[in-house]
PDB file of N, CA and C in Angstrom:
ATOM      1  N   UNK A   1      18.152 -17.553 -11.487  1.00  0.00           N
ATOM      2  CA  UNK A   1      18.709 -16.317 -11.970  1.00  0.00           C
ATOM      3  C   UNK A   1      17.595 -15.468 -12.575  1.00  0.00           C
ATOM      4  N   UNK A   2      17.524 -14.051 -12.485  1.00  0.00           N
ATOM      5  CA  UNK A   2      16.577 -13.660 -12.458  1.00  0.00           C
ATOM      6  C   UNK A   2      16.636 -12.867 -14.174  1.00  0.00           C
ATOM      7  N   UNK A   3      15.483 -12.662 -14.755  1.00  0.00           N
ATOM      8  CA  UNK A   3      16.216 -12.135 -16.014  1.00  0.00           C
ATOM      9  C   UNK A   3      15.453 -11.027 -16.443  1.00  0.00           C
ATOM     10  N   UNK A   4      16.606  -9.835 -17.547  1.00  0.00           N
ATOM     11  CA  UNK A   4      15.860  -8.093 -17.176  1.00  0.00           C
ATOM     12  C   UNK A   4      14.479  -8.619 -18.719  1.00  0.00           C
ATOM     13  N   UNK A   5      13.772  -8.137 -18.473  1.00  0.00           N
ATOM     14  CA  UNK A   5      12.624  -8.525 -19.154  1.00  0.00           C
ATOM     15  C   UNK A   5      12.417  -6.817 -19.703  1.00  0.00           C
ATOM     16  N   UNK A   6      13.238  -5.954 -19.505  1.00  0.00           N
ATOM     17  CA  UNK A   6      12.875  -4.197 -20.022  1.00  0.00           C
ATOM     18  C   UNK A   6      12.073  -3.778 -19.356  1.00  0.00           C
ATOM     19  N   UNK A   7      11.011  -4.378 -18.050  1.00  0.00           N
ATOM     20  CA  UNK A   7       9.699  -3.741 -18.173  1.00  0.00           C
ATOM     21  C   UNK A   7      10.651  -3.057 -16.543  1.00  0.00           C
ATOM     22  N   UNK A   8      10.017  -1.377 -16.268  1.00  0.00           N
ATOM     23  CA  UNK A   8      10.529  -0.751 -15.066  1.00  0.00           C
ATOM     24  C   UNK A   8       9.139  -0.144 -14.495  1.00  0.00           C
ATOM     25  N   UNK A   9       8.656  -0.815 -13.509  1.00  0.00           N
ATOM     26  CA  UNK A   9       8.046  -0.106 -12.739  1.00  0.00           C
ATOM     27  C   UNK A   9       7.854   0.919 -11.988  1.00  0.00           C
ATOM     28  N   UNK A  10       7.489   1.824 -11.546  1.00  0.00           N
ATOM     29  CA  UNK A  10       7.792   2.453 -10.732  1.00  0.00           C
ATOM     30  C   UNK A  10       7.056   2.294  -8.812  1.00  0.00           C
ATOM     31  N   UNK A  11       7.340   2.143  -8.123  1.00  0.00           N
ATOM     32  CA  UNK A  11       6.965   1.866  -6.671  1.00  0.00           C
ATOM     33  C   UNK A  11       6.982   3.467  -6.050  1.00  0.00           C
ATOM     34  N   UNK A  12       5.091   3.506  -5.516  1.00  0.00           N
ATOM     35  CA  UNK A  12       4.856   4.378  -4.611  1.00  0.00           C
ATOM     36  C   UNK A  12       5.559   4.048  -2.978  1.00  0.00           C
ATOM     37  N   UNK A  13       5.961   4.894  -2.733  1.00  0.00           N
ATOM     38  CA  UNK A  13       6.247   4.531  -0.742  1.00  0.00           C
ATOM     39  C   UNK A  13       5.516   5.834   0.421  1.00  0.00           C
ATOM     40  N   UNK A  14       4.847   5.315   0.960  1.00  0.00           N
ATOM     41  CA  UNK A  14       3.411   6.184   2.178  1.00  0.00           C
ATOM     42  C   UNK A  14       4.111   6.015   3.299  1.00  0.00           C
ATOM     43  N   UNK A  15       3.973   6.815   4.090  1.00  0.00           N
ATOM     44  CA  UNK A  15       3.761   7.069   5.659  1.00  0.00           C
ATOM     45  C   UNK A  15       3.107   7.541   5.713  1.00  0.00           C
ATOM     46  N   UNK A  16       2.077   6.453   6.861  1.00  0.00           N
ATOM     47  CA  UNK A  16       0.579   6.854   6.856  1.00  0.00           C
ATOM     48  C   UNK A  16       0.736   6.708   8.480  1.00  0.00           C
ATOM     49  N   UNK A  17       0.241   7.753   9.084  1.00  0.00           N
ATOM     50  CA  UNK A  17       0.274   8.060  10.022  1.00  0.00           C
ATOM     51  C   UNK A  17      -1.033   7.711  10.955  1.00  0.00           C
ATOM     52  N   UNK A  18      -1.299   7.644  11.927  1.00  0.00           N
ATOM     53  CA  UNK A  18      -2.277   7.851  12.972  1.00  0.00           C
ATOM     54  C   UNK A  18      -2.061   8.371  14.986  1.00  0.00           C
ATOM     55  N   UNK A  19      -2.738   8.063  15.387  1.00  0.00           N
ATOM     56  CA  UNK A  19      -2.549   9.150  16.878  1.00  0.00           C
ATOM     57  C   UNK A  19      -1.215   8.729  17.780  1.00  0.00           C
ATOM     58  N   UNK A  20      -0.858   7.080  17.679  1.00  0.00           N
ATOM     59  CA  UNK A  20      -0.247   6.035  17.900  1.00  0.00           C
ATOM     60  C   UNK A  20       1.184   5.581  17.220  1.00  0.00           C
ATOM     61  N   UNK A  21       1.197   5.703  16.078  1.00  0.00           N
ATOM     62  CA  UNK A  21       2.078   4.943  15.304  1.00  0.00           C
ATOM     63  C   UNK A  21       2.179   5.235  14.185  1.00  0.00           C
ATOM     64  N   UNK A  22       2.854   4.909  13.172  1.00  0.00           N
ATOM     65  CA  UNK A  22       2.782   5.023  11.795  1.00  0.00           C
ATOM     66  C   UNK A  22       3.043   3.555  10.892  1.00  0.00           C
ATOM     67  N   UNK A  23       2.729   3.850   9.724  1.00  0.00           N
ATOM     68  CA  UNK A  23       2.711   2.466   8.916  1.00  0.00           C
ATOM     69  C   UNK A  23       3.512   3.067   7.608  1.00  0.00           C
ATOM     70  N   UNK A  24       4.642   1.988   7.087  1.00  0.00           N
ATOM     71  CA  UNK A  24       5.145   2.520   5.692  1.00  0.00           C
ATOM     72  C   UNK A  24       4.338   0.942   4.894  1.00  0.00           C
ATOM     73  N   UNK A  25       3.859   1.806   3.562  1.00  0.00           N
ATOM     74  CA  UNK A  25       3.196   1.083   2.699  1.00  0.00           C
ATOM     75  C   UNK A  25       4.140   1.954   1.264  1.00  0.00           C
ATOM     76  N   UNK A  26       4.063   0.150   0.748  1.00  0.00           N
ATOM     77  CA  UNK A  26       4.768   0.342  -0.788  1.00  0.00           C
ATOM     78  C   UNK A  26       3.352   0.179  -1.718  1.00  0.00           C
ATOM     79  N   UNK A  27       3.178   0.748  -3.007  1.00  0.00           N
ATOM     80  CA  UNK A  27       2.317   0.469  -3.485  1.00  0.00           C
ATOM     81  C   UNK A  27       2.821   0.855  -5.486  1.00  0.00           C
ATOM     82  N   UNK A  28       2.549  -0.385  -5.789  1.00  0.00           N
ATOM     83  CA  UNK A  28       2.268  -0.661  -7.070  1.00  0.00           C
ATOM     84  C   UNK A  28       1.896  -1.030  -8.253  1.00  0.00           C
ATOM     85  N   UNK A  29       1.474  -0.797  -9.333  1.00  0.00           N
ATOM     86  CA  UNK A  29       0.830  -0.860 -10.418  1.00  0.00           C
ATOM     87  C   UNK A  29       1.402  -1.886 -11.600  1.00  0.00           C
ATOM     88  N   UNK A  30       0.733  -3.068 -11.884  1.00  0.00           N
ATOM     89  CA  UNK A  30       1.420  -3.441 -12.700  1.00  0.00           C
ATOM     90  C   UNK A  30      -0.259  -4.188 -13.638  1.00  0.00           C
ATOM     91  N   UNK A  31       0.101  -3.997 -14.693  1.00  0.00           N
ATOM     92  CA  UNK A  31      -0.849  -4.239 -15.748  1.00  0.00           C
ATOM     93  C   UNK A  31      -2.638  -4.079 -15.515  1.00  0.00           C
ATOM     94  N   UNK A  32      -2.645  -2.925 -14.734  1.00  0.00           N
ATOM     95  CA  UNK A  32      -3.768  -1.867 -14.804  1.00  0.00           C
ATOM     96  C   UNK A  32      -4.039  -2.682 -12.807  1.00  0.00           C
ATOM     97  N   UNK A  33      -3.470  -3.544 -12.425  1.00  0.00           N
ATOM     98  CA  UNK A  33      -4.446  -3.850 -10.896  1.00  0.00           C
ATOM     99  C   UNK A  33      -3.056  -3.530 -10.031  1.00  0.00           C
ATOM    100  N   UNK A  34      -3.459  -3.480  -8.754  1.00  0.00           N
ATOM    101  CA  UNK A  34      -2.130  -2.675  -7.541  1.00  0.00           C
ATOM    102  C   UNK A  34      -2.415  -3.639  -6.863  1.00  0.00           C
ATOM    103  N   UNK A  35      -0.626  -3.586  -6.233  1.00  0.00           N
ATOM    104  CA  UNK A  35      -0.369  -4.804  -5.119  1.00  0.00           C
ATOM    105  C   UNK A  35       0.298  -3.014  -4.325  1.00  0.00           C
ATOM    106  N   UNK A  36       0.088  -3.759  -2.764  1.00  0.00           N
ATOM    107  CA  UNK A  36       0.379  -2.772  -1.913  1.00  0.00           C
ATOM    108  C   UNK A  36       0.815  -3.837  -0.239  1.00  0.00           C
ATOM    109  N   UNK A  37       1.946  -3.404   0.087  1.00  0.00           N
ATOM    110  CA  UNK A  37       2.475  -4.200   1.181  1.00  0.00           C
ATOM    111  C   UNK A  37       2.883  -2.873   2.380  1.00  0.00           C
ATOM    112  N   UNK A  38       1.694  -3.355   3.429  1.00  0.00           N
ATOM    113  CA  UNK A  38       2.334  -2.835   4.749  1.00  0.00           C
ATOM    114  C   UNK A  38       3.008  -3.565   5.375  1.00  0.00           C
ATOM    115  N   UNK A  39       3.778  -2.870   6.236  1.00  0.00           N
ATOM    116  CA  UNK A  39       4.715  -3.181   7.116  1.00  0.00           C
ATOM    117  C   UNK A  39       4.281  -3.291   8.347  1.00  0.00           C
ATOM    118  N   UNK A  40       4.086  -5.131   9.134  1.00  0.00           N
ATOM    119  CA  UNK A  40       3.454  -5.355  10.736  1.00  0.00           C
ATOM    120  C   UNK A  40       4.696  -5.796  10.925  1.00  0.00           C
ATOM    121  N   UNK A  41       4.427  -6.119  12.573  1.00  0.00           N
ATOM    122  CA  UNK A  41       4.995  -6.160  13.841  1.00  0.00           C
ATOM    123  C   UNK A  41       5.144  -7.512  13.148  1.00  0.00           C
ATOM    124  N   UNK A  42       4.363  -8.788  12.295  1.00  0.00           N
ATOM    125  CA  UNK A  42       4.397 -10.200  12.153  1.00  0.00           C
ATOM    126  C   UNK A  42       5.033 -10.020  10.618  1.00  0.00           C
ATOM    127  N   UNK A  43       5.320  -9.190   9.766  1.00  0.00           N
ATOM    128  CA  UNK A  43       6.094  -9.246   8.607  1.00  0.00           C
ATOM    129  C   UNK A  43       5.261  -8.407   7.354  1.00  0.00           C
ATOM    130  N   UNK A  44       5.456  -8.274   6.345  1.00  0.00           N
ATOM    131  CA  UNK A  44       4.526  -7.420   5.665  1.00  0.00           C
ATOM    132  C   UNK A  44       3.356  -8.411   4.939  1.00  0.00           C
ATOM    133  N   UNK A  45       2.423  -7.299   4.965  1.00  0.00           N
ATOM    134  CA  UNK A  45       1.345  -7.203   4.845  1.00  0.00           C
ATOM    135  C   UNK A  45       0.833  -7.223   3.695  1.00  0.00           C
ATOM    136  N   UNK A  46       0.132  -8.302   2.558  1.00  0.00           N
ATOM    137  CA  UNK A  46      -0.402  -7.644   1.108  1.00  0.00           C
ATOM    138  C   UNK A  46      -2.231  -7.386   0.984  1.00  0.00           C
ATOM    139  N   UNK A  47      -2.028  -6.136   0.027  1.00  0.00           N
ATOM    140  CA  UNK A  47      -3.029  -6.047  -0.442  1.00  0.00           C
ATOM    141  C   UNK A  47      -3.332  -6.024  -1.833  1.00  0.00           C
ATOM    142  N   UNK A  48      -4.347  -6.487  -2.841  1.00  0.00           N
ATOM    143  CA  UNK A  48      -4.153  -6.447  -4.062  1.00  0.00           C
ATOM    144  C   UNK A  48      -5.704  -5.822  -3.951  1.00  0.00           C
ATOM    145  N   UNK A  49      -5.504  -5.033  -5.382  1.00  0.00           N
ATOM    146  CA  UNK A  49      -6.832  -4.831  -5.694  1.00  0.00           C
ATOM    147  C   UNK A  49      -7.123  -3.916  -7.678  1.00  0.00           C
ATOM    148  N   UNK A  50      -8.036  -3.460  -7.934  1.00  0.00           N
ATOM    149  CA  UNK A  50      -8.280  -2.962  -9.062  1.00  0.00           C
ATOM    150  C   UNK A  50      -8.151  -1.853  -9.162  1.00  0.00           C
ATOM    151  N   UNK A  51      -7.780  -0.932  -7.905  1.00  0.00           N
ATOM    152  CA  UNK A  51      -7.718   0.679  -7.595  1.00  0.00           C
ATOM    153  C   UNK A  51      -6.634   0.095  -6.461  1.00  0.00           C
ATOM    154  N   UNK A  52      -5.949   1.270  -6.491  1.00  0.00           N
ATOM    155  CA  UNK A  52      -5.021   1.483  -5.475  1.00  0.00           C
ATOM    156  C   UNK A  52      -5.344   1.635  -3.934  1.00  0.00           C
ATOM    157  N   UNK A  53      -6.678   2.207  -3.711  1.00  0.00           N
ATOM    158  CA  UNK A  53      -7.315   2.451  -2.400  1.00  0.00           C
ATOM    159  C   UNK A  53      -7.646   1.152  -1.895  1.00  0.00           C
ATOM    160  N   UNK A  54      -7.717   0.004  -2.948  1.00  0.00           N
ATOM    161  CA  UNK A  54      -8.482  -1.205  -2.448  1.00  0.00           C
ATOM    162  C   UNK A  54      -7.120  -2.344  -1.788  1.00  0.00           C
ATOM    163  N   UNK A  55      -6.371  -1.900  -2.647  1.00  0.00           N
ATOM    164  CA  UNK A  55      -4.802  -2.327  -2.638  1.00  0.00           C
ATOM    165  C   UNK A  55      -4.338  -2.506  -1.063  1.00  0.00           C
ATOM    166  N   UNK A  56      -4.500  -0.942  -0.566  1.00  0.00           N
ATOM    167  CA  UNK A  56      -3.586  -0.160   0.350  1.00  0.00           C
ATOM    168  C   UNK A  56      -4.661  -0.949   1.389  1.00  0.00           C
ATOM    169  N   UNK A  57      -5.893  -0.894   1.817  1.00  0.00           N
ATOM    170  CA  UNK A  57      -7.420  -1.005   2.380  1.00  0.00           C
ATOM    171  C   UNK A  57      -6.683  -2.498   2.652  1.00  0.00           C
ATOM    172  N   UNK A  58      -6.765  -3.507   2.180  1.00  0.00           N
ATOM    173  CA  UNK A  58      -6.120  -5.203   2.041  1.00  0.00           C
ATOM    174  C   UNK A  58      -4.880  -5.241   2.915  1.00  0.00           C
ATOM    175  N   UNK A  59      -4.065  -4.140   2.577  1.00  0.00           N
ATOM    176  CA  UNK A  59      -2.682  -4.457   3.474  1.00  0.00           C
ATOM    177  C   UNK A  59      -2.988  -3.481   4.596  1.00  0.00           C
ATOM    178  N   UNK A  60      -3.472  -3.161   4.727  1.00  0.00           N
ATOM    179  CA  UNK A  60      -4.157  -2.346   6.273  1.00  0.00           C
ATOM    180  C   UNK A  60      -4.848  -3.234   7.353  1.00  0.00           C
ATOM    181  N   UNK A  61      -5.182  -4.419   6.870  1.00  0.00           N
ATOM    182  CA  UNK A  61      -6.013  -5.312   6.971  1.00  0.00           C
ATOM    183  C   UNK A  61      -5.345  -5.691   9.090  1.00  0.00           C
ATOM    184  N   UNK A  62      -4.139  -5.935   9.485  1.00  0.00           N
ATOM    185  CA  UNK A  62      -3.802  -6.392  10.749  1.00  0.00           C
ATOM    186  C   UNK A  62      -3.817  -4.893  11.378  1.00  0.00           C
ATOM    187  N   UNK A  63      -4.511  -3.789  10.688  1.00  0.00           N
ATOM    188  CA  UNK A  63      -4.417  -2.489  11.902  1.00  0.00           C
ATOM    189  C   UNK A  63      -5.898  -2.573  12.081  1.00  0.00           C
ATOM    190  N   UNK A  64      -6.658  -3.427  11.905  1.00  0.00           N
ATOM    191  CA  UNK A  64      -7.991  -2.988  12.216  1.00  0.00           C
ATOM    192  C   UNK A  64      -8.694  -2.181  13.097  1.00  0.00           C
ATOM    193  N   UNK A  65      -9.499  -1.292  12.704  1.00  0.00           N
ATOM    194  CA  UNK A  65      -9.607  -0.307  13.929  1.00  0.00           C
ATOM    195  C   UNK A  65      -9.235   1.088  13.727  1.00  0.00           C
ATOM    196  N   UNK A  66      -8.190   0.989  12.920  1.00  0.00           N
ATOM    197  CA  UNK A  66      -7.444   2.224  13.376  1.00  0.00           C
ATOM    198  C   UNK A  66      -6.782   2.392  11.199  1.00  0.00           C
ATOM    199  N   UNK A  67      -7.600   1.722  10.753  1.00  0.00           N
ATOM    200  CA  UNK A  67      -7.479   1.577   9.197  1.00  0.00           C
ATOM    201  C   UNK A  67      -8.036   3.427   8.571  1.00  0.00           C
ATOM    202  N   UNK A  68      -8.700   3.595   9.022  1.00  0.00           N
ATOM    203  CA  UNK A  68      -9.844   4.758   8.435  1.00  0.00           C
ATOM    204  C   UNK A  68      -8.928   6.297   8.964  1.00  0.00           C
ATOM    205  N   UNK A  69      -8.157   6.370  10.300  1.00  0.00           N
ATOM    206  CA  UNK A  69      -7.009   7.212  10.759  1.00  0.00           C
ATOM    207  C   UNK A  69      -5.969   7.061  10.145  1.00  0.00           C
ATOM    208  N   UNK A  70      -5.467   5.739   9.487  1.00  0.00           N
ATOM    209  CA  UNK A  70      -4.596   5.819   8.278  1.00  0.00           C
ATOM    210  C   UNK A  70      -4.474   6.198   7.228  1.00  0.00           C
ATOM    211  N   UNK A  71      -5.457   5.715   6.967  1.00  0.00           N
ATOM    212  CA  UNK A  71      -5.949   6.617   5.322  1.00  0.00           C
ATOM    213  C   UNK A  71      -6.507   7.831   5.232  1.00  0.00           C
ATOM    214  N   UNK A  72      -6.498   8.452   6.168  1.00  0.00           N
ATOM    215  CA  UNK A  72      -6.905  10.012   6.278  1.00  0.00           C
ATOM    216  C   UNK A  72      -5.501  11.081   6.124  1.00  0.00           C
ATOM    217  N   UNK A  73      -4.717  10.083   6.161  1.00  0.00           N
ATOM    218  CA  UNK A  73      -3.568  10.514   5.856  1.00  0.00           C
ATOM    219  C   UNK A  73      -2.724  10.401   4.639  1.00  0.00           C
ATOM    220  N   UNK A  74      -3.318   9.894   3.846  1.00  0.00           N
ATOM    221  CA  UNK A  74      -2.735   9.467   2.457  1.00  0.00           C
ATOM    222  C   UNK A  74      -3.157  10.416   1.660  1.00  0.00           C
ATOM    223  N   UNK A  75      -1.985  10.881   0.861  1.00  0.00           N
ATOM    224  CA  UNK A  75      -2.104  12.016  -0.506  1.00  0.00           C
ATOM    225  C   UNK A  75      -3.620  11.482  -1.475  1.00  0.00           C
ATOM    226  N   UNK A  76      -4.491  12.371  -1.372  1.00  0.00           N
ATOM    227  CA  UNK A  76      -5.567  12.399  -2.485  1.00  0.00           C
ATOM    228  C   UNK A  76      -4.850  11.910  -3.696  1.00  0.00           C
ATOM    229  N   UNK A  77      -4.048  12.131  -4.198  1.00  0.00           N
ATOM    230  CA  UNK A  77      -3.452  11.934  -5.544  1.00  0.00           C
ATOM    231  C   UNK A  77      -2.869  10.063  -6.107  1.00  0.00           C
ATOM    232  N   UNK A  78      -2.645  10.225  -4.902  1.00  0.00           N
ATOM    233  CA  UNK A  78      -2.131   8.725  -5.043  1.00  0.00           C
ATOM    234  C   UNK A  78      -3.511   7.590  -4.485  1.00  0.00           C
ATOM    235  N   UNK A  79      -4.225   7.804  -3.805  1.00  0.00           N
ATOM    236  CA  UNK A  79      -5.177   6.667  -3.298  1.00  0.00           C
ATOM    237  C   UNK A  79      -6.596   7.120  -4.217  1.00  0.00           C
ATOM    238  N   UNK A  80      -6.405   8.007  -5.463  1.00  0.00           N
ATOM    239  CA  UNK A  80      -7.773   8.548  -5.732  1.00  0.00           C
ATOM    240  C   UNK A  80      -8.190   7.925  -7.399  1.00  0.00           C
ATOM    241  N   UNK A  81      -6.681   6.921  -7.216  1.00  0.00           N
ATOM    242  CA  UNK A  81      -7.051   6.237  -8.681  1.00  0.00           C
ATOM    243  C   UNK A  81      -7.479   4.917  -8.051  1.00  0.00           C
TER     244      UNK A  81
END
């Protein structure tokens, strides 16, 4: 049973686009480091990191190739912390 502990996060959600396809990535902040989960064809995807860019970069990780056309698409605002 799961129990409310007060603490409310809030969860970013991306569509990150490229020439091909698109990717939805969740991304969030919890006690200053980001976990960030894309969505593959084999189940989702994590990335963790100390900045959010490093986060998102980790769960990008099964588009290889085509990682750098994804993130050209992500709001400055959100991948610039």
């Amino acid at each position: 049973m799961a129990r409310w502990n007060g603490y409310i996060y809030a969860m970013t959600v991306l569509r990150l686009t490229c020439s091909t396809f698109y990717v939805d990535v969740r991304l969030l902040e919890i006690d200053g480091r980001w976990i960030a989960s894309a969505d593959t064809a084999a189940g989702p995807s994590l990335g963790l990191g100390d900045r959010a860019i490093d986060a998102v970069r980790g769960a990008l990780e099964p588009f290889e190739g085509m990682v750098d056309e994804l993130l050209a698409t992500a709001p400055d605002a959100v991948l610039g912390s």
